[in-house]
Protein backbone atom coordinates (compact mmCIF):
# COMPACT_ATOMS: atom_id res chain seq x y z
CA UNK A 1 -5.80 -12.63 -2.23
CA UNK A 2 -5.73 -11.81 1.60
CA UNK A 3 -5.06 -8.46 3.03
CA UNK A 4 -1.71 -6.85 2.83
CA UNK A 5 0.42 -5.73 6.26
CA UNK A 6 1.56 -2.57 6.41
CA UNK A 7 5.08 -3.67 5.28
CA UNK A 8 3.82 -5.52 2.57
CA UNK A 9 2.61 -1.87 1.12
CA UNK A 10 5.65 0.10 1.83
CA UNK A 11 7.42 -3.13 -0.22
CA UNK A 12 5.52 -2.70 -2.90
CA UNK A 13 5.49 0.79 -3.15
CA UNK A 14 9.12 0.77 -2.63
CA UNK A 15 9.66 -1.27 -5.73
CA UNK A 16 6.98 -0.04 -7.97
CA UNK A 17 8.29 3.53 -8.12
CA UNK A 18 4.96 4.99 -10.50
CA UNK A 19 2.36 2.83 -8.08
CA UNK A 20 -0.88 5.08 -7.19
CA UNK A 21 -2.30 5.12 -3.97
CA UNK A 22 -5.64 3.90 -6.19
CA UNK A 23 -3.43 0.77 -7.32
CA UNK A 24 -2.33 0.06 -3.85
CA UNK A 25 -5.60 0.56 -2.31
CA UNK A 26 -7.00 -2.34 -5.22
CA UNK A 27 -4.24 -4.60 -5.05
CA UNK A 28 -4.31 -4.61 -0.88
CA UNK A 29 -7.86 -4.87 -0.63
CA UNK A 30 -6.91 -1.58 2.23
CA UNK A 31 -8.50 1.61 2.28
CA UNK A 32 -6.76 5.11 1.46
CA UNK A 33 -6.55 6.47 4.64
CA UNK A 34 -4.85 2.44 5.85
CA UNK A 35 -2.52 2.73 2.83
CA UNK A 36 -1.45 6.27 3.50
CA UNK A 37 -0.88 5.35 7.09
CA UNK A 38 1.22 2.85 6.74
CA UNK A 39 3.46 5.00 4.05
CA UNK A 40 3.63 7.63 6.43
CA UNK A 41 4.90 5.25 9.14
CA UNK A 42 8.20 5.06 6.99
């Protein structure tokens, strides 16, 4: 699986309302501090 976009991660966390940042970071093949970033950008 490729890299997520930044709107691919708010998606998903959007819709998977008990998803860790650990999860995300696994799943998106993006680090913590990318993942955060683009949930902050909300």
């Amino acid at each position: 699986m490729s890299r997520w976009t930044d709107d691919m991660i708010r998606e998903y966390f959007d819709t998977h309302w008990n998803a860790t940042i650990h999860e995300i970071c696994a799943l998106s093949e993006r680090s913590k501090a990318e993942v955060k970033r683009a949930l902050m950008q909300k």
